[in-house]
N, C-alpha and C. Protein backbone atom coordinates (compact mmCIF):
# COMPACT_ATOMS: atom_id res chain seq x y z
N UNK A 1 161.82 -66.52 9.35
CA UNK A 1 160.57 -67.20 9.07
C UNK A 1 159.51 -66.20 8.61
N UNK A 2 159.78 -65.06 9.07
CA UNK A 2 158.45 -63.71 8.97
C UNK A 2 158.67 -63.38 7.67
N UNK A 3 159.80 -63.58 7.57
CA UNK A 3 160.28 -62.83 5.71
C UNK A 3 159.76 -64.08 4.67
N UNK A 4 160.11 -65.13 4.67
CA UNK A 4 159.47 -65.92 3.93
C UNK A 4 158.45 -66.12 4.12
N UNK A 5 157.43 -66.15 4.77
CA UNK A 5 155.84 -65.96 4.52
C UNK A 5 155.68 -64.77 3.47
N UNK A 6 156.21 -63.45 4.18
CA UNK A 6 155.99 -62.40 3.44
C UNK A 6 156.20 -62.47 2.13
N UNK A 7 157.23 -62.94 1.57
CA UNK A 7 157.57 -63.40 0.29
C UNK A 7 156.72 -64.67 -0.38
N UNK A 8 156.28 -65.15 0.49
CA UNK A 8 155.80 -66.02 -0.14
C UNK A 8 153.93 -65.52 -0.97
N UNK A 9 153.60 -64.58 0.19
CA UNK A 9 152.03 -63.84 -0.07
C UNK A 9 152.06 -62.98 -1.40
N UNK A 10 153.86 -62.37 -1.48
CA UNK A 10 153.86 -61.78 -2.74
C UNK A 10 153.71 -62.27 -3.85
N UNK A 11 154.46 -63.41 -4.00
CA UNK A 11 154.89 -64.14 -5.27
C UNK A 11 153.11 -64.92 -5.57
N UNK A 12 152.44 -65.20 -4.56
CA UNK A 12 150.71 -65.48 -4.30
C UNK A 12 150.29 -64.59 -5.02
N UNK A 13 150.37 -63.17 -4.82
CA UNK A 13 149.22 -62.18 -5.07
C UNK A 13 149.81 -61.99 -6.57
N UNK A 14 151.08 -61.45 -6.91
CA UNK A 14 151.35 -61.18 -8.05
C UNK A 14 151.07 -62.23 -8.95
N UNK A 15 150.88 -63.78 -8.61
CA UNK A 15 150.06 -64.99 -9.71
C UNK A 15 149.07 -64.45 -9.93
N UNK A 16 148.07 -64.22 -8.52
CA UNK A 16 147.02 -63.90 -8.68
C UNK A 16 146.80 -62.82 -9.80
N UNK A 17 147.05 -62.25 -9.59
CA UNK A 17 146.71 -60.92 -10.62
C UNK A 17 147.32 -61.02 -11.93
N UNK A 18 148.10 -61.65 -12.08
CA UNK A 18 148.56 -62.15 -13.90
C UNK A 18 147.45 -62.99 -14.22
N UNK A 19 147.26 -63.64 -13.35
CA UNK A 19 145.96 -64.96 -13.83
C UNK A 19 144.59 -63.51 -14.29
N UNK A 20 144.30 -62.81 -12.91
CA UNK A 20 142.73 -61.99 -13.44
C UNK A 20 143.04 -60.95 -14.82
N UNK A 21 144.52 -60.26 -14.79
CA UNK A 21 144.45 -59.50 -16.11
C UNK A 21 144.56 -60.62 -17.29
N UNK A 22 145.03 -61.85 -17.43
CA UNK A 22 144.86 -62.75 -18.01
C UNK A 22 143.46 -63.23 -19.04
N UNK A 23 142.68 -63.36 -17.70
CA UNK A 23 141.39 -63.40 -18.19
C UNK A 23 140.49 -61.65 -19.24
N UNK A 24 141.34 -60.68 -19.15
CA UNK A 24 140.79 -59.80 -19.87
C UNK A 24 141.09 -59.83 -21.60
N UNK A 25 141.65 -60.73 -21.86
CA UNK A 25 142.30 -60.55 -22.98
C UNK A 25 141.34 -61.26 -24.15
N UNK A 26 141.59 -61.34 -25.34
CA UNK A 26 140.84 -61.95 -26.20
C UNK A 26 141.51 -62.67 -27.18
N UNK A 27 140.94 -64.05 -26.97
CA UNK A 27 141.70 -65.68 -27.19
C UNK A 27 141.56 -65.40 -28.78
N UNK A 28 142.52 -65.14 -29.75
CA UNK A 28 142.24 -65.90 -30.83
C UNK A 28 141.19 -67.46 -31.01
N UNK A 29 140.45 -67.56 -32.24
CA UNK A 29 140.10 -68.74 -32.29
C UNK A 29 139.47 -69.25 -33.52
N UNK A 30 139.25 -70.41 -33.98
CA UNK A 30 138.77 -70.62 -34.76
C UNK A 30 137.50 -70.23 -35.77
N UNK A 31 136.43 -70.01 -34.57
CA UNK A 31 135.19 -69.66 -35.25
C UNK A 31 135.26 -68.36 -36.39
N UNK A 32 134.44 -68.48 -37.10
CA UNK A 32 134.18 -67.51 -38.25
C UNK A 32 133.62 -66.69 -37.50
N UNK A 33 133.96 -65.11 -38.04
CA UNK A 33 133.71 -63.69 -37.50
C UNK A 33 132.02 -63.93 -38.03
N UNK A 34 131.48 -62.76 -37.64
CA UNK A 34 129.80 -62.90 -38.76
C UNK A 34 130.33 -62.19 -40.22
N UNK A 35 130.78 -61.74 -40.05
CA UNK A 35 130.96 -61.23 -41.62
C UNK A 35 131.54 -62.47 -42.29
N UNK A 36 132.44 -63.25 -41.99
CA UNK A 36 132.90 -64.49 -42.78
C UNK A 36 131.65 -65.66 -43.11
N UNK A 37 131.34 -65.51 -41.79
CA UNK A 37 129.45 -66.56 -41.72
C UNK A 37 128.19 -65.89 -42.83
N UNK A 38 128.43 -64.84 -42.84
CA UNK A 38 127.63 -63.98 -43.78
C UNK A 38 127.87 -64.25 -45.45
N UNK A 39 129.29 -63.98 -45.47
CA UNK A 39 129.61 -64.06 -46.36
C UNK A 39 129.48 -65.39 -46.91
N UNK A 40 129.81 -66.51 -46.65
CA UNK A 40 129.61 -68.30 -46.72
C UNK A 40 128.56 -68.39 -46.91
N UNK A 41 127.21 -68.06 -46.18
CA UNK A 41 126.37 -68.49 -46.20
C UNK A 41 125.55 -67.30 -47.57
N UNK A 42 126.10 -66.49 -47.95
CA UNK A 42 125.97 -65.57 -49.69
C UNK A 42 126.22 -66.85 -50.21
N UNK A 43 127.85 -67.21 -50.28
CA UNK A 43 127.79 -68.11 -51.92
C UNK A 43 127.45 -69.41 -51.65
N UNK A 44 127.19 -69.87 -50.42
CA UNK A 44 126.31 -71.42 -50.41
C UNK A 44 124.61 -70.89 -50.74
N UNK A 45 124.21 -69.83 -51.05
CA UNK A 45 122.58 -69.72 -51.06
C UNK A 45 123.17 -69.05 -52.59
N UNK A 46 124.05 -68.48 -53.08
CA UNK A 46 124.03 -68.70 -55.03
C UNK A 46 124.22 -69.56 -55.76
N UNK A 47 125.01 -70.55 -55.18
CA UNK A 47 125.29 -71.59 -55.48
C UNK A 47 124.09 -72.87 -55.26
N UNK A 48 123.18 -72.74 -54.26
CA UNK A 48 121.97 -73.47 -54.70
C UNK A 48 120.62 -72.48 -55.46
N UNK A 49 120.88 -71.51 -55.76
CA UNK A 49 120.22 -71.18 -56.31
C UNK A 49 118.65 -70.18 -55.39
N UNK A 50 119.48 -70.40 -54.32
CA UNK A 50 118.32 -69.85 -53.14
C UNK A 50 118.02 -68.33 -53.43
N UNK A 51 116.79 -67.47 -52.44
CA UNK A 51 117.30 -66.12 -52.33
C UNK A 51 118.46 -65.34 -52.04
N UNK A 52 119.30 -64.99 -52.14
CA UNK A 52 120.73 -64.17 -51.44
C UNK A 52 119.98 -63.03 -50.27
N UNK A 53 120.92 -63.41 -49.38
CA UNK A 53 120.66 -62.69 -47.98
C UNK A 53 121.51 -61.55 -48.13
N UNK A 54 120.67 -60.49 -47.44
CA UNK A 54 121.06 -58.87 -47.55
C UNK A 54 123.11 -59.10 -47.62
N UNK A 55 123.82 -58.78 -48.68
CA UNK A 55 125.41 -58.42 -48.28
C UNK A 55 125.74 -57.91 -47.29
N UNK A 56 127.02 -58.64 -46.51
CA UNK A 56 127.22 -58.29 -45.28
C UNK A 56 128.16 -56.76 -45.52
N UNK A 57 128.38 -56.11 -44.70
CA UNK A 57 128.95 -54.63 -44.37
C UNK A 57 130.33 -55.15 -43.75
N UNK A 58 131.49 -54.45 -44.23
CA UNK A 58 133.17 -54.70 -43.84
C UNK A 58 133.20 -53.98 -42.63
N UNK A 59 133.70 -55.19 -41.50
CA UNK A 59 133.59 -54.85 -40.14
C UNK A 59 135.07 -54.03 -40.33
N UNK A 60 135.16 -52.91 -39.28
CA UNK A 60 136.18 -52.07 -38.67
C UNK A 60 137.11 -53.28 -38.47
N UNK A 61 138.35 -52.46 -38.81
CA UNK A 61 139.79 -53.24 -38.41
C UNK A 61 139.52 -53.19 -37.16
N UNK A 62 139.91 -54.63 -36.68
CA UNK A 62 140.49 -54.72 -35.11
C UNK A 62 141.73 -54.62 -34.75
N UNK A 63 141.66 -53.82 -33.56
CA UNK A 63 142.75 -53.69 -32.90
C UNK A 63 143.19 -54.27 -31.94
N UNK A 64 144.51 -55.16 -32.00
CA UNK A 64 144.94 -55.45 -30.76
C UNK A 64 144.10 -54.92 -29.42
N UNK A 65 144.01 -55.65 -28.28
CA UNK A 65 144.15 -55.12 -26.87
C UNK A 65 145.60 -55.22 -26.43
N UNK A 66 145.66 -54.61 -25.21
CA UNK A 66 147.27 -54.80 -24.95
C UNK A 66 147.10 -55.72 -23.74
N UNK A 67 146.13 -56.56 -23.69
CA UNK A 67 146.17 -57.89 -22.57
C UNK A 67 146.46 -58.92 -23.48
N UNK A 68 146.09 -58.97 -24.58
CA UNK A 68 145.94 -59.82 -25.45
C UNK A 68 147.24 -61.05 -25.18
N UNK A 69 148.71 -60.15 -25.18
CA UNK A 69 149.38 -61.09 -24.86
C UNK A 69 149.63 -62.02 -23.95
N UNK A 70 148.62 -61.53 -23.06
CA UNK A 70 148.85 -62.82 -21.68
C UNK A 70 148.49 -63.96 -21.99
N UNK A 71 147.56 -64.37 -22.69
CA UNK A 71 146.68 -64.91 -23.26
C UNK A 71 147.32 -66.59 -23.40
């Protein structure tokens, strides 16, 4: 009976902690980066003919995290 509790707190804690490194990771998702929002909102303001807002600057490649896959 002592051993299966014990086993049982493990298989507990080790969820636990897949779930919190879980949460470190970074979700792919839909929304536009700002440089994509930047950029959209350039040819919707040439295209009406508006002022053009300062050109956006090419963000640094991203790199993977290595939580990412828990995700």
């Amino acid at each position: 009976m002592m051993r299966a509790r014990h086993t049982i707190r493990i298989i507990l804690l080790i969820g636990a902690v897949a779930v919190a490194f879980s949460a470190c990771g970074r979700r792919p998702s839909t929304l536009d980066t700002p440089y994509e929002a930047a950029t959209e909102a350039r040819k919707q303001a040439e295209e009406d003919g508006a002022p053009l807002p300062p050109a956006p600057e090419k963000p640094v490649e991203d790199r993977p995290f290595i939580l990412d896959g828990l995700i």
